[in-house]
C-alpha atoms as a PDB file:
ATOM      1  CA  UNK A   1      30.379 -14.575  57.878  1.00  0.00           C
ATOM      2  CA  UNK A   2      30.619 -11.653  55.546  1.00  0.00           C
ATOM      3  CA  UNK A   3      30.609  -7.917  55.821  1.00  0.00           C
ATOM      4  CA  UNK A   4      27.538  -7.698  52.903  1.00  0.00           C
ATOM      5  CA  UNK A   5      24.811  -9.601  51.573  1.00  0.00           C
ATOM      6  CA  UNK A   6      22.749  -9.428  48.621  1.00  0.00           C
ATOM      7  CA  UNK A   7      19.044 -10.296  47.425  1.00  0.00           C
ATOM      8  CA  UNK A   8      18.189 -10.070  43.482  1.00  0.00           C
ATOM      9  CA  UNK A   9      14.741  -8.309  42.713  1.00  0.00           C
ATOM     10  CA  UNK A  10      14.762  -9.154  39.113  1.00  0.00           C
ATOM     11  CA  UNK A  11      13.273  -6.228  36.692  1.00  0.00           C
ATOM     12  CA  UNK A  12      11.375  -4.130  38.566  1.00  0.00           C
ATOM     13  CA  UNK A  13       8.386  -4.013  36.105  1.00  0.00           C
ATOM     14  CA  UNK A  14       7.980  -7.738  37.432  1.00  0.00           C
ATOM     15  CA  UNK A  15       7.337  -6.386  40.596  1.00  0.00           C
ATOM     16  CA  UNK A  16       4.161  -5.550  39.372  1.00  0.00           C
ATOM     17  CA  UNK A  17       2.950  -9.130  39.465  1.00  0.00           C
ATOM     18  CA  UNK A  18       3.369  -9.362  43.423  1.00  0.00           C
ATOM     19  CA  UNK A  19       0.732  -9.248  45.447  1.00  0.00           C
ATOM     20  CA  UNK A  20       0.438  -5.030  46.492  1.00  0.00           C
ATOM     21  CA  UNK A  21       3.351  -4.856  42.984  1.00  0.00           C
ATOM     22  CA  UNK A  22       6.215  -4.398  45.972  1.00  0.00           C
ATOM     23  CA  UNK A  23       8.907  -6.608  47.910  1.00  0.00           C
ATOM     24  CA  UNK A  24      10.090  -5.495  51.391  1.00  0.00           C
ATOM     25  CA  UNK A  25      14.192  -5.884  51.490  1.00  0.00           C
ATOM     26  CA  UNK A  26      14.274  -6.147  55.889  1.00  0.00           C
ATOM     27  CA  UNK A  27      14.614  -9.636  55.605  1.00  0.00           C
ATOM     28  CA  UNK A  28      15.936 -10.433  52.844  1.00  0.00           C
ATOM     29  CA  UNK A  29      18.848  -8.395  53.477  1.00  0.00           C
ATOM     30  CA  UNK A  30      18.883  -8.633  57.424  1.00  0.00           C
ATOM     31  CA  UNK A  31      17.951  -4.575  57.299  1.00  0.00           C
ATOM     32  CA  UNK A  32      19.030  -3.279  61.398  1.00  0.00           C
ATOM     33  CA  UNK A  33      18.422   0.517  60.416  1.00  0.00           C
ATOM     34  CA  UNK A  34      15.248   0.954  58.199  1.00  0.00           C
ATOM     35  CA  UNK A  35      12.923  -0.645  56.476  1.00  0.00           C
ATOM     36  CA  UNK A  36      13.129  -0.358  52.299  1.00  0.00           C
ATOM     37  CA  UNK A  37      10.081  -1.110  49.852  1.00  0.00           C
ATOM     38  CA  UNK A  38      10.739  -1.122  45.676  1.00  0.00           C
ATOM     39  CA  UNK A  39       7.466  -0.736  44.568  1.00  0.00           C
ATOM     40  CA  UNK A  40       6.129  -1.408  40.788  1.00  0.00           C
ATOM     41  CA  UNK A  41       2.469  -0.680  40.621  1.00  0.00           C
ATOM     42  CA  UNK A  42      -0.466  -0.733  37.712  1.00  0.00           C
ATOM     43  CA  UNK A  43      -2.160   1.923  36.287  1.00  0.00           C
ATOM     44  CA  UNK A  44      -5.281   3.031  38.342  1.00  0.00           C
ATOM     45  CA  UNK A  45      -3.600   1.427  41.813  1.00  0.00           C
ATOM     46  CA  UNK A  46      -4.020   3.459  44.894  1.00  0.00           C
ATOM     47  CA  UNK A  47      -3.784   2.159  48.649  1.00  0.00           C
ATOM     48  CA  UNK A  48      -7.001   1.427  49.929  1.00  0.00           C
ATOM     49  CA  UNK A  49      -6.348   3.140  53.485  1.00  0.00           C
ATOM     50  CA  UNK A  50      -4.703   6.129  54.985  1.00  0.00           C
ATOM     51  CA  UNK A  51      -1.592   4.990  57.554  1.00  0.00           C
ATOM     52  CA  UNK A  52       0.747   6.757  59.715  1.00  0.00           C
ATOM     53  CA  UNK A  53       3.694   5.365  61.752  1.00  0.00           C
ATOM     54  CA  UNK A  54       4.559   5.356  65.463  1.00  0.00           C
ATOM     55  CA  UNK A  55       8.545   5.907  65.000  1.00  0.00           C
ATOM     56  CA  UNK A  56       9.493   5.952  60.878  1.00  0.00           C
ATOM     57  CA  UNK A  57       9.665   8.719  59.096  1.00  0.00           C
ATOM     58  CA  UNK A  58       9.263   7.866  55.196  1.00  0.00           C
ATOM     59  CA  UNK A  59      10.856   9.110  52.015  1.00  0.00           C
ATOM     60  CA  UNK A  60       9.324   8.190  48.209  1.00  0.00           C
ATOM     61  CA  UNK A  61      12.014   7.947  45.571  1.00  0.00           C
ATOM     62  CA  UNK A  62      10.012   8.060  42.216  1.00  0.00           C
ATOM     63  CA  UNK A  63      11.454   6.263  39.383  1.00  0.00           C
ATOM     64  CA  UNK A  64       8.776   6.045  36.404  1.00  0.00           C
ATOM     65  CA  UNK A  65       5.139   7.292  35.750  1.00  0.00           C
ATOM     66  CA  UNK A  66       3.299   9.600  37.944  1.00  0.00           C
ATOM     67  CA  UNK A  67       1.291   9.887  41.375  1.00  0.00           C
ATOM     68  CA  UNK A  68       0.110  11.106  44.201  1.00  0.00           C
ATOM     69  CA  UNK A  69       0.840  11.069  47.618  1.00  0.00           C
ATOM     70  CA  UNK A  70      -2.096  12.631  50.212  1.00  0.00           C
ATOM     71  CA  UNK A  71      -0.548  14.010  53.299  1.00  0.00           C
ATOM     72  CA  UNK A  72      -2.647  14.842  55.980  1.00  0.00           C
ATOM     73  CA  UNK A  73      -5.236  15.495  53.401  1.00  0.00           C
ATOM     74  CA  UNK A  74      -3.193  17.591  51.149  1.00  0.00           C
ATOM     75  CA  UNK A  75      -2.738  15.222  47.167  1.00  0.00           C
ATOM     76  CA  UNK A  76       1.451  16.052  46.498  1.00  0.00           C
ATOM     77  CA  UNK A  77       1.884  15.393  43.100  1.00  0.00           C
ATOM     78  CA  UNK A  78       5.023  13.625  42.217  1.00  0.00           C
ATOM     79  CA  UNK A  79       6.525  12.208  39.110  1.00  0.00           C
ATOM     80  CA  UNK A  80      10.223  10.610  37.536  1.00  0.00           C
ATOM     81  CA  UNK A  81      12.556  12.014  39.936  1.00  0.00           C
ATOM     82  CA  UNK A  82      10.785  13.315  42.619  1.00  0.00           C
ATOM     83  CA  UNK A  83      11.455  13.107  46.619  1.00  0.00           C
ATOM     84  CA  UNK A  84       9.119  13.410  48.939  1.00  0.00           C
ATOM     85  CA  UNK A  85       9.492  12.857  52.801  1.00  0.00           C
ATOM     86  CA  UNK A  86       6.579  12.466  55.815  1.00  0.00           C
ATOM     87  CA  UNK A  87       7.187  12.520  58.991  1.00  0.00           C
ATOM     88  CA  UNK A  88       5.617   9.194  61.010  1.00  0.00           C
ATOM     89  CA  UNK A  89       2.266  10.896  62.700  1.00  0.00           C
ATOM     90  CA  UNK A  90       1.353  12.606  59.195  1.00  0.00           C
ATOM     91  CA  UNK A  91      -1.847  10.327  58.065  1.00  0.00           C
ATOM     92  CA  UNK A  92      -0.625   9.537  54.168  1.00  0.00           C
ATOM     93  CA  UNK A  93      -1.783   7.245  51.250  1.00  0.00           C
ATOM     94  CA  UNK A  94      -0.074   6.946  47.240  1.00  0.00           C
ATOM     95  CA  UNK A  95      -1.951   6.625  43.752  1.00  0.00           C
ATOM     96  CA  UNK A  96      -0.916   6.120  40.869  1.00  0.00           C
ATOM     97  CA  UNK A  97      -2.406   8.801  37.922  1.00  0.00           C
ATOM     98  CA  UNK A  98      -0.147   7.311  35.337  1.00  0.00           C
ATOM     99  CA  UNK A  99      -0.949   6.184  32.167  1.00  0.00           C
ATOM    100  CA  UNK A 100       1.287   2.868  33.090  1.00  0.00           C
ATOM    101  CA  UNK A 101       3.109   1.683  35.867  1.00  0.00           C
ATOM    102  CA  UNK A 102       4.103   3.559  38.498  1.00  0.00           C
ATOM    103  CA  UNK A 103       7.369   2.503  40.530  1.00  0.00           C
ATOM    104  CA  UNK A 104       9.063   4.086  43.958  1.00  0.00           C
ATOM    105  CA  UNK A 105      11.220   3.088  46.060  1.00  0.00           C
ATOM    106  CA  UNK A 106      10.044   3.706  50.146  1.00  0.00           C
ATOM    107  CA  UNK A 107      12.506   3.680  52.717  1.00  0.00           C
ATOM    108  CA  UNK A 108      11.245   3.821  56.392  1.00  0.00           C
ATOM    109  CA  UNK A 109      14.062   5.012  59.185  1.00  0.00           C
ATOM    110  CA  UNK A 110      13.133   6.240  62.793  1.00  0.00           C
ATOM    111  CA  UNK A 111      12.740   9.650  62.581  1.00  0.00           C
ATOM    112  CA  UNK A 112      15.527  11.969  64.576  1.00  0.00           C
ATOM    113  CA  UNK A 113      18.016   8.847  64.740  1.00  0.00           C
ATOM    114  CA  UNK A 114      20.544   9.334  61.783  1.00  0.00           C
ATOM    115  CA  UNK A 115      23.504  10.834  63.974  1.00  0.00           C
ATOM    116  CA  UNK A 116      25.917  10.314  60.761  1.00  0.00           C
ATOM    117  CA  UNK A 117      25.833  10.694  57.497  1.00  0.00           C
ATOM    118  CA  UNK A 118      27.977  11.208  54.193  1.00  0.00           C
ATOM    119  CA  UNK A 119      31.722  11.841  54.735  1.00  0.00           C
ATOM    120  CA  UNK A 120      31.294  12.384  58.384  1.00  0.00           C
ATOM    121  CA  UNK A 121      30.444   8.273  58.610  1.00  0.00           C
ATOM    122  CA  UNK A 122      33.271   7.676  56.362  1.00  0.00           C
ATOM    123  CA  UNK A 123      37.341   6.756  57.298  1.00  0.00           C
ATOM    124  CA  UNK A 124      39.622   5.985  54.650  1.00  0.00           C
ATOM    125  CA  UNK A 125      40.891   2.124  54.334  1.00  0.00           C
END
């Protein structure tokens, strides 16, 4: 057994293809402490549904185009670079009001669990 393992996603623009244009990394990289979503959508997509989450808190990573995510009712515009966290009861949905594809990454954790972080989870080797 190994101390890693590793999953290829091809070119994220291919994502696009996949049925909802995203490919959940849990399993394919035995995930234990969140949940982690690379996300390549088309022009004029948008999540059908408002959710919300029992334990996960969620943070969008933007990487290309532009969107929206609604937050308890409230439409946060993001774009390239942006970073947006929601706690798990907050009722949210995404868009995309690109021109083009739209890609994020979404990583889900359980909110108030992260007890390290950084340098303080780091010992030299």
């Amino acid at each position: 057994m190994t101390n890693y393992k590793t999953t290829e996603l091809g070119k994220i623009e291919d994502l696009v293809k996949l049925e909802n244009g995203k490919i959940f990394l849990h399993d394919a990289l035995e995930l234990s402490s969140c949940e982690i979503s690379v996300n390549s959508v088309p022009k004029g997509f948008k999540v059908p549904f408002n959710h919300r989450h029992k334990q996960n808190e969620e943070i969008y990573l933007i990487l290309k185009g532009e969107g929206v995510i609604t937050v308890d009712g409230t439409a946060v515009k993001v774009k390239e670079g942006s970073a947006v966290k929601i706690l798990p009861d907050a009722s949210r949905t995404i868009e995309n009001t690109s021109d083009g594809e739209f890609q994020f990454i979404c990583v889900q954790a359980k909110a108030n669990s992260l007890e390290q972080y950084g340098l303080s989870d780091a010992e030299l080797c």
